[in-house]
Structure formats: structure tokens, C-alpha cells
N, C-alpha and C. Protein backbone atom coordinates (compact mmCIF):
# COMPACT_ATOMS: atom_id res chain seq x y z
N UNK A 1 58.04 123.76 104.15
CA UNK A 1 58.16 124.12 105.52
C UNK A 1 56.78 124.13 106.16
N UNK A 2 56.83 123.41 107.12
CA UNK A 2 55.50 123.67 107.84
C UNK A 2 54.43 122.60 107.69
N UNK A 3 54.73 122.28 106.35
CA UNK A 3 54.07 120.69 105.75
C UNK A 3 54.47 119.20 105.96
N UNK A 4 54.00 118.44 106.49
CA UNK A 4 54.53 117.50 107.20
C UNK A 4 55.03 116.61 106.44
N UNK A 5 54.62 116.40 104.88
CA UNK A 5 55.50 115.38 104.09
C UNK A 5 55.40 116.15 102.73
N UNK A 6 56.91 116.13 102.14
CA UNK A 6 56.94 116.23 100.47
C UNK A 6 57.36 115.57 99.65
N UNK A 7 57.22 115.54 98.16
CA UNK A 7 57.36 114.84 97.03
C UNK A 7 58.15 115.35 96.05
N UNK A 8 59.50 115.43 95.88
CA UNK A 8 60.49 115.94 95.08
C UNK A 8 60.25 114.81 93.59
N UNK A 9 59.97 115.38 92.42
CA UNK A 9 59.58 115.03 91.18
C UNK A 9 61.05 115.46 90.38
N UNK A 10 61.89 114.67 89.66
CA UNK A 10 62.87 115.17 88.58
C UNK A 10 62.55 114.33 87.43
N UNK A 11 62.53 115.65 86.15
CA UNK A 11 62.39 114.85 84.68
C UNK A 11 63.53 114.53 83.99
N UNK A 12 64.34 113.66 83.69
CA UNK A 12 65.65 113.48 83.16
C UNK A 12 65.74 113.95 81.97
N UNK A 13 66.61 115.17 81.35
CA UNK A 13 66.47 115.75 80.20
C UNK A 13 66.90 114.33 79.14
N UNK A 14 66.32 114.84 78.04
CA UNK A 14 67.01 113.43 76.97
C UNK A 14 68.13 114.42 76.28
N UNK A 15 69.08 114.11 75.81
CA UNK A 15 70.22 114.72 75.32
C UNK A 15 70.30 114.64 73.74
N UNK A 16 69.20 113.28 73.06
CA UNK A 16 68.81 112.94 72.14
C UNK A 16 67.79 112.60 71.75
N UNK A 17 66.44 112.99 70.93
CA UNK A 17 65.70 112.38 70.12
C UNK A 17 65.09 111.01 70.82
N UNK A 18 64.71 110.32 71.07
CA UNK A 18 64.48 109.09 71.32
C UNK A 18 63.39 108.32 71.64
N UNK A 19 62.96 107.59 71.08
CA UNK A 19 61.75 106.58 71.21
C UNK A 19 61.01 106.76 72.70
N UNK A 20 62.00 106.45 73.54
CA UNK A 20 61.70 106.36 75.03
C UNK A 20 60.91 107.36 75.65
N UNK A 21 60.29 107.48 76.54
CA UNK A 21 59.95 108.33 77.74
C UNK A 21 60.89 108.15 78.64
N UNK A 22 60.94 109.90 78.63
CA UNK A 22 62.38 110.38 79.93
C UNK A 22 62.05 109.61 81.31
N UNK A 23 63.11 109.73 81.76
CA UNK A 23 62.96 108.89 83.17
C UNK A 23 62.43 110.16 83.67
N UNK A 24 62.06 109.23 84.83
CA UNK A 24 61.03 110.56 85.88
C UNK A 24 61.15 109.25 87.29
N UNK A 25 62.12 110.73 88.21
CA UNK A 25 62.27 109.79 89.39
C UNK A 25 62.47 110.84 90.68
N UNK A 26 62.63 110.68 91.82
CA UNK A 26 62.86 111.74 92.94
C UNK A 26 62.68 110.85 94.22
N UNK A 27 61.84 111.31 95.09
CA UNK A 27 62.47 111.33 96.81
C UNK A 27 60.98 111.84 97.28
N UNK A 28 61.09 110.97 98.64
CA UNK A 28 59.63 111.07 99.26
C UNK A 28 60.26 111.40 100.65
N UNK A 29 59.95 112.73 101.42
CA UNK A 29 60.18 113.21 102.78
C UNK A 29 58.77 113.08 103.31
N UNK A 30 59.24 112.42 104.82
CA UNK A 30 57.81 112.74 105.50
C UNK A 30 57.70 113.28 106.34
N UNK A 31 58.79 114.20 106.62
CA UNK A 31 59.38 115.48 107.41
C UNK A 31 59.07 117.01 106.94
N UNK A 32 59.27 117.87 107.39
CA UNK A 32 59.01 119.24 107.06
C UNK A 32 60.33 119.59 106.48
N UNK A 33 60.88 120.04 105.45
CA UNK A 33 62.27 120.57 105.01
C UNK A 33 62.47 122.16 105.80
N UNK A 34 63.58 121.96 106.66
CA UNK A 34 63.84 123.42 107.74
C UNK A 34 64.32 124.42 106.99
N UNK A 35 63.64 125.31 108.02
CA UNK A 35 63.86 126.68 107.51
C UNK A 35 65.51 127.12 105.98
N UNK A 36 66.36 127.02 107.06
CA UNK A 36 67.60 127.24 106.43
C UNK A 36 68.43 126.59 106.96
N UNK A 37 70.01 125.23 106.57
CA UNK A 37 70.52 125.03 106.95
C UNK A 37 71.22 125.71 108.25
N UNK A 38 71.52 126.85 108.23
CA UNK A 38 72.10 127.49 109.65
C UNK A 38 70.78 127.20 110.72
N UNK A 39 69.48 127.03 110.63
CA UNK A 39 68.86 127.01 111.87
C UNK A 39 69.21 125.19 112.03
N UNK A 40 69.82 124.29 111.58
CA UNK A 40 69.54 123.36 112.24
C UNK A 40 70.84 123.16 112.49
N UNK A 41 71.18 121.95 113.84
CA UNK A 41 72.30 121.48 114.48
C UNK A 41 72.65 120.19 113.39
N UNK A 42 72.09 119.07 112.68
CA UNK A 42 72.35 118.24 112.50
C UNK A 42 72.68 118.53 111.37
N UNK A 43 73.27 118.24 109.96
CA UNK A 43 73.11 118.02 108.69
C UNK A 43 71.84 117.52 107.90
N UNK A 44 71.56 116.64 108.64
CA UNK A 44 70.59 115.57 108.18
C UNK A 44 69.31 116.02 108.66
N UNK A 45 68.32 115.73 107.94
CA UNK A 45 66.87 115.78 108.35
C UNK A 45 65.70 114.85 107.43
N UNK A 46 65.00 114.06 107.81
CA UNK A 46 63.63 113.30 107.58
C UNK A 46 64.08 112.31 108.30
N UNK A 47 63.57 111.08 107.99
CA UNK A 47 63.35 109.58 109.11
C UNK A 47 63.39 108.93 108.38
N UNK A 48 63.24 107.63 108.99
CA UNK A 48 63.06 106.44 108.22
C UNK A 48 62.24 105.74 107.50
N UNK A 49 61.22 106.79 107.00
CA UNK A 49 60.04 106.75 106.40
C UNK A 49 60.27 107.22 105.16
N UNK A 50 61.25 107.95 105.03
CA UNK A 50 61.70 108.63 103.56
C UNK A 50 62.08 106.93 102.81
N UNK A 51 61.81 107.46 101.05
CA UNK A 51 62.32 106.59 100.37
C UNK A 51 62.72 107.70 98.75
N UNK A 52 63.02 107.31 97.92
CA UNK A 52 63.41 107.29 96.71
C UNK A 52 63.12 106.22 96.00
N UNK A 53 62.35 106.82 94.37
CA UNK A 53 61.59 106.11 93.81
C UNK A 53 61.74 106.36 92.28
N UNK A 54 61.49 105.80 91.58
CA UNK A 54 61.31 105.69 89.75
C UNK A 54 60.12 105.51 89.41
N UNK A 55 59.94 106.63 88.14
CA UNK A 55 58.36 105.93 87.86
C UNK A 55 58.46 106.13 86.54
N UNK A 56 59.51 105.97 85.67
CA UNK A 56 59.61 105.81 84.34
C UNK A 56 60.98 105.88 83.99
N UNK A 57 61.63 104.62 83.20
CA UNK A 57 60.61 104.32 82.24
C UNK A 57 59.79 102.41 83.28
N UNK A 58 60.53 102.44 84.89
CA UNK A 58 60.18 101.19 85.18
C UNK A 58 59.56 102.10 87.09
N UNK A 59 58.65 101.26 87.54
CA UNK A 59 58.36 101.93 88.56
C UNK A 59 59.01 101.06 89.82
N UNK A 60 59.61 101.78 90.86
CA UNK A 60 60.51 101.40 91.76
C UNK A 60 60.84 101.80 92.69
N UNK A 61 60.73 101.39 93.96
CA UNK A 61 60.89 102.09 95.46
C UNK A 61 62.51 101.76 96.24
N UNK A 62 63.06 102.51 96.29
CA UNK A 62 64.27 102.61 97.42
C UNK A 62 63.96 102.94 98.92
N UNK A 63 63.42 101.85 99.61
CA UNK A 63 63.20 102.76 100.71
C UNK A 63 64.48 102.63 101.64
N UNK A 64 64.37 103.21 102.39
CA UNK A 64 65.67 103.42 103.65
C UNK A 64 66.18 102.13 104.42
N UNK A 65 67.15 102.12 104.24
CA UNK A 65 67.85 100.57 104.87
C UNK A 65 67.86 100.49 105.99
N UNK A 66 67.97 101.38 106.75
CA UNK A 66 68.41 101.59 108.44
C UNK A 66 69.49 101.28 108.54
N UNK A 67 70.47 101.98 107.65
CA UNK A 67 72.05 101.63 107.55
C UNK A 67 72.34 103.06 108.16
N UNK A 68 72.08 104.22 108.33
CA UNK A 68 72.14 105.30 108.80
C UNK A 68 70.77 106.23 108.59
N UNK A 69 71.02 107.65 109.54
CA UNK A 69 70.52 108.23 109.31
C UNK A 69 70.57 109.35 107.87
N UNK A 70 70.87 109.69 107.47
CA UNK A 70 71.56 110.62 105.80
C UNK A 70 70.14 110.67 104.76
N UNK A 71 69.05 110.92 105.27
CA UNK A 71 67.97 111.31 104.47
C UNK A 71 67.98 112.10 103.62
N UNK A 72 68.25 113.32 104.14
CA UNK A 72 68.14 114.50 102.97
C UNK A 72 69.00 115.46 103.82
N UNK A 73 69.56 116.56 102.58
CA UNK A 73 70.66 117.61 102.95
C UNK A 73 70.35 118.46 102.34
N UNK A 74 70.30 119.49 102.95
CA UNK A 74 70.49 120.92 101.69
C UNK A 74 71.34 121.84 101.72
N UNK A 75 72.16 122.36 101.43
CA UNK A 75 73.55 123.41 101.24
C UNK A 75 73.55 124.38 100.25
N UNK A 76 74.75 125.16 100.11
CA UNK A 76 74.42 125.83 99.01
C UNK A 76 75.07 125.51 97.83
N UNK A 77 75.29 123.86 97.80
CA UNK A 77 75.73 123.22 97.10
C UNK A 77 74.73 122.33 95.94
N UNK A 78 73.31 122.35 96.32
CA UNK A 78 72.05 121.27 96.60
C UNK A 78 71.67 120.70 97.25
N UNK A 79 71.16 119.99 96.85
CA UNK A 79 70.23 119.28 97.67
C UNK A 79 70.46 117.99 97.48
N UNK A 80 70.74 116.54 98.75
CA UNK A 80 71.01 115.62 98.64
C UNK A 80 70.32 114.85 99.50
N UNK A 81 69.63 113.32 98.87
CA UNK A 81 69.27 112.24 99.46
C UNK A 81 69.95 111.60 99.64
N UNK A 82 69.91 110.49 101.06
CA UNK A 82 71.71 109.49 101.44
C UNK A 82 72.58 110.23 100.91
N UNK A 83 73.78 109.28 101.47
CA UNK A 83 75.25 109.78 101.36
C UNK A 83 76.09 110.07 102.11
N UNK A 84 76.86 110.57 101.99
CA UNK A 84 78.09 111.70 103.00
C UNK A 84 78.18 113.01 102.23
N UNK A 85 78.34 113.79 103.40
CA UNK A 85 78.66 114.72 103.02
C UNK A 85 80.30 115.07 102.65
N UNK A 86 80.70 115.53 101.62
CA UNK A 86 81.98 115.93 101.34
C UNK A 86 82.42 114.36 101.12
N UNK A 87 81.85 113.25 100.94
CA UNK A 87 82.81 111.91 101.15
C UNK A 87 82.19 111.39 99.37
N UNK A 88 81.49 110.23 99.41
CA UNK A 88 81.23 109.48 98.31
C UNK A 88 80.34 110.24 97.07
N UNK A 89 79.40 110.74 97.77
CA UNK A 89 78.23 111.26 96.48
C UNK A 89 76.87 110.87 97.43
N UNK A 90 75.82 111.01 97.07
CA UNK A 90 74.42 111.17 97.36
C UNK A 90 73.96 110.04 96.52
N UNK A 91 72.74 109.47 96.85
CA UNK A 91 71.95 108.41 96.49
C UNK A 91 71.60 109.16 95.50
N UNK A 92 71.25 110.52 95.28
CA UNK A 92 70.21 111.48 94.73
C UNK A 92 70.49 112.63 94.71
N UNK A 93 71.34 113.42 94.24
CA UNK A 93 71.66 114.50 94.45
C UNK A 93 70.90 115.38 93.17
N UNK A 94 70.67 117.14 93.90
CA UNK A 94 70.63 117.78 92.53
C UNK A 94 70.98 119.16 92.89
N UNK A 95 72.17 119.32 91.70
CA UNK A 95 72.94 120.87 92.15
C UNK A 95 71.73 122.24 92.40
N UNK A 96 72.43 123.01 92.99
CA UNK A 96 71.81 124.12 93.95
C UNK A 96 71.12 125.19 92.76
N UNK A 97 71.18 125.05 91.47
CA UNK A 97 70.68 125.78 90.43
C UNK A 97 69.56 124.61 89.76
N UNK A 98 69.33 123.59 89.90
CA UNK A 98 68.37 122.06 89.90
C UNK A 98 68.22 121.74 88.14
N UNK A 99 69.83 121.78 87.69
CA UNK A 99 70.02 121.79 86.16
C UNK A 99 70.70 120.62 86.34
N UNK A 100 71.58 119.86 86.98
CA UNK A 100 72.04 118.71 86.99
C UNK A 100 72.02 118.13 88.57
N UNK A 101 72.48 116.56 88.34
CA UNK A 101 72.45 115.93 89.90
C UNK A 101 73.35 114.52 89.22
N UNK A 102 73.22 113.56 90.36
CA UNK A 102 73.86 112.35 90.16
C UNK A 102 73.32 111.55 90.91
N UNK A 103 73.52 110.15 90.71
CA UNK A 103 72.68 109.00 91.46
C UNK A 103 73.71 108.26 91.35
N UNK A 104 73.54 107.65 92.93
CA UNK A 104 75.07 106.77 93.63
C UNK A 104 74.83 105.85 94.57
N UNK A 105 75.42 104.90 94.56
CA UNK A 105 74.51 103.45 95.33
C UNK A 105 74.97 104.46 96.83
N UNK A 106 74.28 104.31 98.30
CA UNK A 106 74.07 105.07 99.48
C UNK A 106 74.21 103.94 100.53
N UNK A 107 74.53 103.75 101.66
CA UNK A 107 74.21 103.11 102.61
C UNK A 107 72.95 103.68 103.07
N UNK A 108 72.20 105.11 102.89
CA UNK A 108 70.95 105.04 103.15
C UNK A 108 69.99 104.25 102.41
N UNK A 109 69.94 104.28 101.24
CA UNK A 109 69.10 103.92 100.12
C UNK A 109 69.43 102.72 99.66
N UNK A 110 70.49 102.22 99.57
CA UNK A 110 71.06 100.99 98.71
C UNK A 110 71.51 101.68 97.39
N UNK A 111 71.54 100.65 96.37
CA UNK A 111 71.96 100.61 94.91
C UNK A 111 70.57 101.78 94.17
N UNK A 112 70.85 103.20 93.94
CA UNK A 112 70.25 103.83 93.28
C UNK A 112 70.65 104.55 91.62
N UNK A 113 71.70 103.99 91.35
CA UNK A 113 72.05 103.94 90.02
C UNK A 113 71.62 104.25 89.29
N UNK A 114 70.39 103.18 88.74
CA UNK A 114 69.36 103.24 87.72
C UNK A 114 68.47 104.26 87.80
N UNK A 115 68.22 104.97 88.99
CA UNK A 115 67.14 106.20 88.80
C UNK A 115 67.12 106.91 88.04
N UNK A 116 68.55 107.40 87.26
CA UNK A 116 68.73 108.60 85.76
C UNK A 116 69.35 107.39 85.07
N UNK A 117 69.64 108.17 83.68
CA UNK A 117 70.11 106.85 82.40
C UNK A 117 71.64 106.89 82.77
N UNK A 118 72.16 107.60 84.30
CA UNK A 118 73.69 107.36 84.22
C UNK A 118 74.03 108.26 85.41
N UNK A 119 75.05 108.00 85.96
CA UNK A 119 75.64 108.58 87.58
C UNK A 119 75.13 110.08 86.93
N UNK A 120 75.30 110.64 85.92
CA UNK A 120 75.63 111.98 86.58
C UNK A 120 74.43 112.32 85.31
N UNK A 121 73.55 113.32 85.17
CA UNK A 121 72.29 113.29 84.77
C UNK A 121 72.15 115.00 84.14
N UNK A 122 70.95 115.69 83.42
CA UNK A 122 70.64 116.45 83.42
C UNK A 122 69.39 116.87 83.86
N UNK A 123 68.94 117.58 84.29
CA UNK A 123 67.25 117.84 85.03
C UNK A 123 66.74 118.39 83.63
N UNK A 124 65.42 118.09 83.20
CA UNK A 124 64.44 118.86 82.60
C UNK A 124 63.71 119.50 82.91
N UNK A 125 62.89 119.01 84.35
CA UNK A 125 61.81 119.55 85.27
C UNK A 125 62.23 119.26 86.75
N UNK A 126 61.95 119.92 87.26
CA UNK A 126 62.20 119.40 88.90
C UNK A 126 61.01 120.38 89.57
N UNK A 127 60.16 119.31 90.55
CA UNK A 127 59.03 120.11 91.06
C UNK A 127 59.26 119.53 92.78
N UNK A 128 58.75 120.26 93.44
CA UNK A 128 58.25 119.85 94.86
C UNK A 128 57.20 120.27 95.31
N UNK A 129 56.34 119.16 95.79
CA UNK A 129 55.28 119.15 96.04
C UNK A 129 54.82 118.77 97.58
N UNK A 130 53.69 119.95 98.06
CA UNK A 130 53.82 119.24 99.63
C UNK A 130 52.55 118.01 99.75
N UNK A 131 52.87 117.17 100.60
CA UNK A 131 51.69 115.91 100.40
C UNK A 131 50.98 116.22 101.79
N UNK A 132 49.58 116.30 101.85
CA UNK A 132 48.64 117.03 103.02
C UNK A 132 47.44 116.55 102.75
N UNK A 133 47.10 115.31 103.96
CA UNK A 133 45.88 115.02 103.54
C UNK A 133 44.67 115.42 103.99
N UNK A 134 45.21 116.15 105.20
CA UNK A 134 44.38 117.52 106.42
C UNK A 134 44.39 118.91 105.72
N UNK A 135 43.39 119.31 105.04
CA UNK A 135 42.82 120.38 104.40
C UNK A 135 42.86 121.71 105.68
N UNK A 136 42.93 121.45 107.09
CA UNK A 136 43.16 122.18 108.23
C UNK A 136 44.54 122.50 108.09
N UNK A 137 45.45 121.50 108.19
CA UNK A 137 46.84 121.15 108.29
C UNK A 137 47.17 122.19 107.19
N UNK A 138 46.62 122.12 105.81
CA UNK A 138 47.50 122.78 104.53
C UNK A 138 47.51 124.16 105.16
N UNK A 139 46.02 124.87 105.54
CA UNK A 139 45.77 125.88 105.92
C UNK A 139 46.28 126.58 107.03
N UNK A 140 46.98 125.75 108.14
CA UNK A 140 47.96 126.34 108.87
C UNK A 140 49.24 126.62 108.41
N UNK A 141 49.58 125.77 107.64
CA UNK A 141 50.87 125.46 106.88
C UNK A 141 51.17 126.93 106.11
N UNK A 142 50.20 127.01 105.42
CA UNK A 142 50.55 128.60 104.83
C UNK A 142 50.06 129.19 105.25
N UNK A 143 49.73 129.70 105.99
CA UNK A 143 49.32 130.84 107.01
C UNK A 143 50.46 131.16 107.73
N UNK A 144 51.05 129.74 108.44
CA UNK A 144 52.61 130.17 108.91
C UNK A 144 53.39 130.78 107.88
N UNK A 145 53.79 130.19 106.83
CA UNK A 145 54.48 130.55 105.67
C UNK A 145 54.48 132.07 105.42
N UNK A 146 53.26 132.68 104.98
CA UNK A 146 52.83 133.57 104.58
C UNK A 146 53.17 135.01 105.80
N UNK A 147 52.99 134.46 107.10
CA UNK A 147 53.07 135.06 108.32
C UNK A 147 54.63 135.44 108.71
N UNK A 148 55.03 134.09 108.50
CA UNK A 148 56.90 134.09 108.74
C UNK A 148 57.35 135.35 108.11
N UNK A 149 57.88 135.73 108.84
CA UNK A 149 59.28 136.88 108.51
C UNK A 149 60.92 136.61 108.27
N UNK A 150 60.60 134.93 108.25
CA UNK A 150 62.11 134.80 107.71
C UNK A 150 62.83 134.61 106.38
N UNK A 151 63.72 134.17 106.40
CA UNK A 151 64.19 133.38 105.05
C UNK A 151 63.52 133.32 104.28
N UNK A 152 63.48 132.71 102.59
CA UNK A 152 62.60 132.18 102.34
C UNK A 152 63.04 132.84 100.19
N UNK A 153 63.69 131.74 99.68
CA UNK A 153 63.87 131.77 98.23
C UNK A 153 63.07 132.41 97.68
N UNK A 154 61.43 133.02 98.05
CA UNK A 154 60.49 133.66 97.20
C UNK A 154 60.69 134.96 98.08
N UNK A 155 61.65 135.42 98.75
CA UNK A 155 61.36 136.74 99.35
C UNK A 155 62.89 137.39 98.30
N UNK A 156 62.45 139.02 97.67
CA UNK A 156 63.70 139.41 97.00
C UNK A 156 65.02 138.67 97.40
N UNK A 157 66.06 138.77 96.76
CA UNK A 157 67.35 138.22 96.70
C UNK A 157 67.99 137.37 95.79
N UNK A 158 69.11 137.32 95.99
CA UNK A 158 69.98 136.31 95.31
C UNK A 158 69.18 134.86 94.98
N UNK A 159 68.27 134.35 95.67
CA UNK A 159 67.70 133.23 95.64
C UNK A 159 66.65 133.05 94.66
N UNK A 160 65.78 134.72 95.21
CA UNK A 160 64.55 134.41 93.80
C UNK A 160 65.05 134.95 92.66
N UNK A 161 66.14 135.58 92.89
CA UNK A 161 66.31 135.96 90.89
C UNK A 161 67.26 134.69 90.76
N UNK A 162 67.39 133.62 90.84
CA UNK A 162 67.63 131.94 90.46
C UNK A 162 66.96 131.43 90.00
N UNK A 163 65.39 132.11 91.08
CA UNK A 163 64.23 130.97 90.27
C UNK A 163 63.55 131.46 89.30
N UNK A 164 63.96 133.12 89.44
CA UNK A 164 63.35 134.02 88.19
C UNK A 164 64.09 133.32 86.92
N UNK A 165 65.22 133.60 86.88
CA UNK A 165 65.92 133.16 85.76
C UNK A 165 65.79 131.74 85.35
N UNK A 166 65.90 130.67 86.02
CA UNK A 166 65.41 129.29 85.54
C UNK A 166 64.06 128.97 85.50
N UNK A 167 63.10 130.25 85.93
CA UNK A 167 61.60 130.16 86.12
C UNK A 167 60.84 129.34 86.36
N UNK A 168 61.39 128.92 87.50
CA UNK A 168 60.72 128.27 88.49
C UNK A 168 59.71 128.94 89.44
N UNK A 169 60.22 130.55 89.42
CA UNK A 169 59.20 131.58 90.44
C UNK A 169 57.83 131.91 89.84
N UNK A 170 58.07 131.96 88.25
CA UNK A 170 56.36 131.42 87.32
C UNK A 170 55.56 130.74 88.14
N UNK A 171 56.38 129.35 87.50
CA UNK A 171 55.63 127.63 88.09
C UNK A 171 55.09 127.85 89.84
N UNK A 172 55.64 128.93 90.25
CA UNK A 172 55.15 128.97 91.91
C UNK A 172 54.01 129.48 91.91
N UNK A 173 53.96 130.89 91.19
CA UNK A 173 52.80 131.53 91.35
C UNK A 173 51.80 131.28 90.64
N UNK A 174 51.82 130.21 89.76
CA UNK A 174 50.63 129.90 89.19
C UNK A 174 50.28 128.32 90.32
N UNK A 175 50.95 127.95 90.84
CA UNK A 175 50.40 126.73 91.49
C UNK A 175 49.76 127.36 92.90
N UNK A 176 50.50 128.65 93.45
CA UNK A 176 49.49 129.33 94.37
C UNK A 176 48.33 129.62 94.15
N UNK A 177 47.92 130.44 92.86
CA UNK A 177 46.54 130.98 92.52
C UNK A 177 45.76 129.47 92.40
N UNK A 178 46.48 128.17 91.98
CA UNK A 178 45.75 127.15 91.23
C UNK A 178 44.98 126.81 92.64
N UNK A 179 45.94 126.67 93.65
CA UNK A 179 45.50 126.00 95.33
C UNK A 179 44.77 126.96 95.94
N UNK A 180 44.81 128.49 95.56
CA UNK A 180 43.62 129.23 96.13
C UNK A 180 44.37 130.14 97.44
């Protein structure tokens, strides 16, 4: 929020042993992700600048077709790149606990299939990262953050004991102290 573009990272769990390196693939916003679904009117939010990408075990860009708008969604269902809502599936989806998702060819994205080893996937890691190349910019960015009195998965609730328990709220507070 507040950051003008992010970098959603997923590690594909392996289910077996295997020679390979896990796939590692996600989604590039160059939008701010809003507050909370209830503050926005549309479903949809980023542009046509968003893409979806692979970077193991082959590296690979999906960018946006201009077949619709259906960038990214969030509910309290997950979180989804392309698609419909309630209709086909997501180019990119990953359930609202970020332990599984699925990958589904999109009229946003095209044919995204191959991003996990199969439609429907397990997460190992899932990170988001904000991309800021204005050192001013970061510094407003959380200052708002920090300032805001709203919403917000790291304030008590149902939300942060999710990320307590899958400990993801760790991985936060050590990447705060890391950024200063």
C-alpha cells in the first residue's frame, strides 16, 4: 500500500525428493494493492503493465494481452491474477492462507499453465516485495503506513494470528529491522 509497484515471489513445494529446483514463479503489479477490498468499487486493480513470470526451472514473461482488464483480486478467498471471478479460475491464484493456488490459461495473461508443475500447486514460500526506486518515495510510503489508522493484517486480529501461525509475521519483522 502506498508503494507504487510490487513483486509477488511463490516457491512451488516439491511433494518429492527430486533432482530439480522447485519452480519459483509469481506476478509483477505496478499499482499500489488497496487498502481492503470493501474500500474499492471495482474488483479489479493494476494496469496493463502488470505481467506474470517464471524464473525456474525456465525463465518466462506473461505479460497482459489487452484482452481485459482482470489484473489482480483479493478476497477473502485469495488472491488472484487474470480470470473471473466466481467463473473459470485465475491465471495465478493463491488461497487466502498462501498454502496452495492454481495456474489457468486467462484472457488476461494467456496460457499460464506451466508456471507450477500442474493446475493446482502447493506454496513453499510466498513473499511480497515492494519495488521503489525513489528512496523519498519508500520513505513516504511507510510513514503513511505506519501513520494509517486503518486496516491492516499486521494490526491484532484474525489476520495476524494467520500470519503468526504460518509465520509469515517473523519474515515481516525481520525484513523491517533489515530496511531500517
Amino acid at each position: 500500500r502506498g508503494v507504487p509497484a510490487s513483486l509477488l515471489v511463490v516457491t512451488e513445494r516439491q511433494l518429492a525428493p527430486l533432482p530439480m529446483r522447485p519452480r519459483v514463479f509469481g506476478a509483477f503489479l505496478p499499482t499500489p494493492w488497496p487498502l481492503t477490498s470493501a474500500n474499492r468499487r471495482q474488483p479489479w486493480f493494476g494496469d496493463s503493465r502488470a505481467f506474470l513470470f517464471s524464473l525456474s526451472p525456465e525463465r518466462r514473461v506473461h505479460p497482459a494481452t489487452g484482452n481485459d482488464d482482470h489484473f489482480a483480486h483479493v478476497s477473502s478467498e485469495g488472491i488472484g491474477f487474470g480470470g473471473e471471478i466466481g467463473g473459470g479460475g485465475h491465471a495465478l491464484f493463491l488461497s487466502s492462507d498462501l498454502s496452495e493456488g492454481r495456474c489457468l490459461p486467462s484472457r488476461t495473461f494467456g496460457d499460464t499453465s506451466g508456471l507450477a508443475g500442474g493446475v493446482h500447486f502447493l506454496a513453499d514460500n510466498v513473499q511480497l516485495w515492494d519495488v521503489c526506486d525513489d528512496p523519498m518515495a519508500r520513505g513516504r510510503a511507510r510513514a503513511e503506513w505506519e501513520a494509517d489508522d486503518g486496516e491492516s493484517v499486521l494490526q491484532p486480529g484474525q489476520d495476524k494470528l494467520m500470519l503468526e501461525f504460518v509465520g509469515v509475521e517473523r519474515d515481516i519483522a525481520v525484513l523491517r529491522r533489515f530496511n531500517g
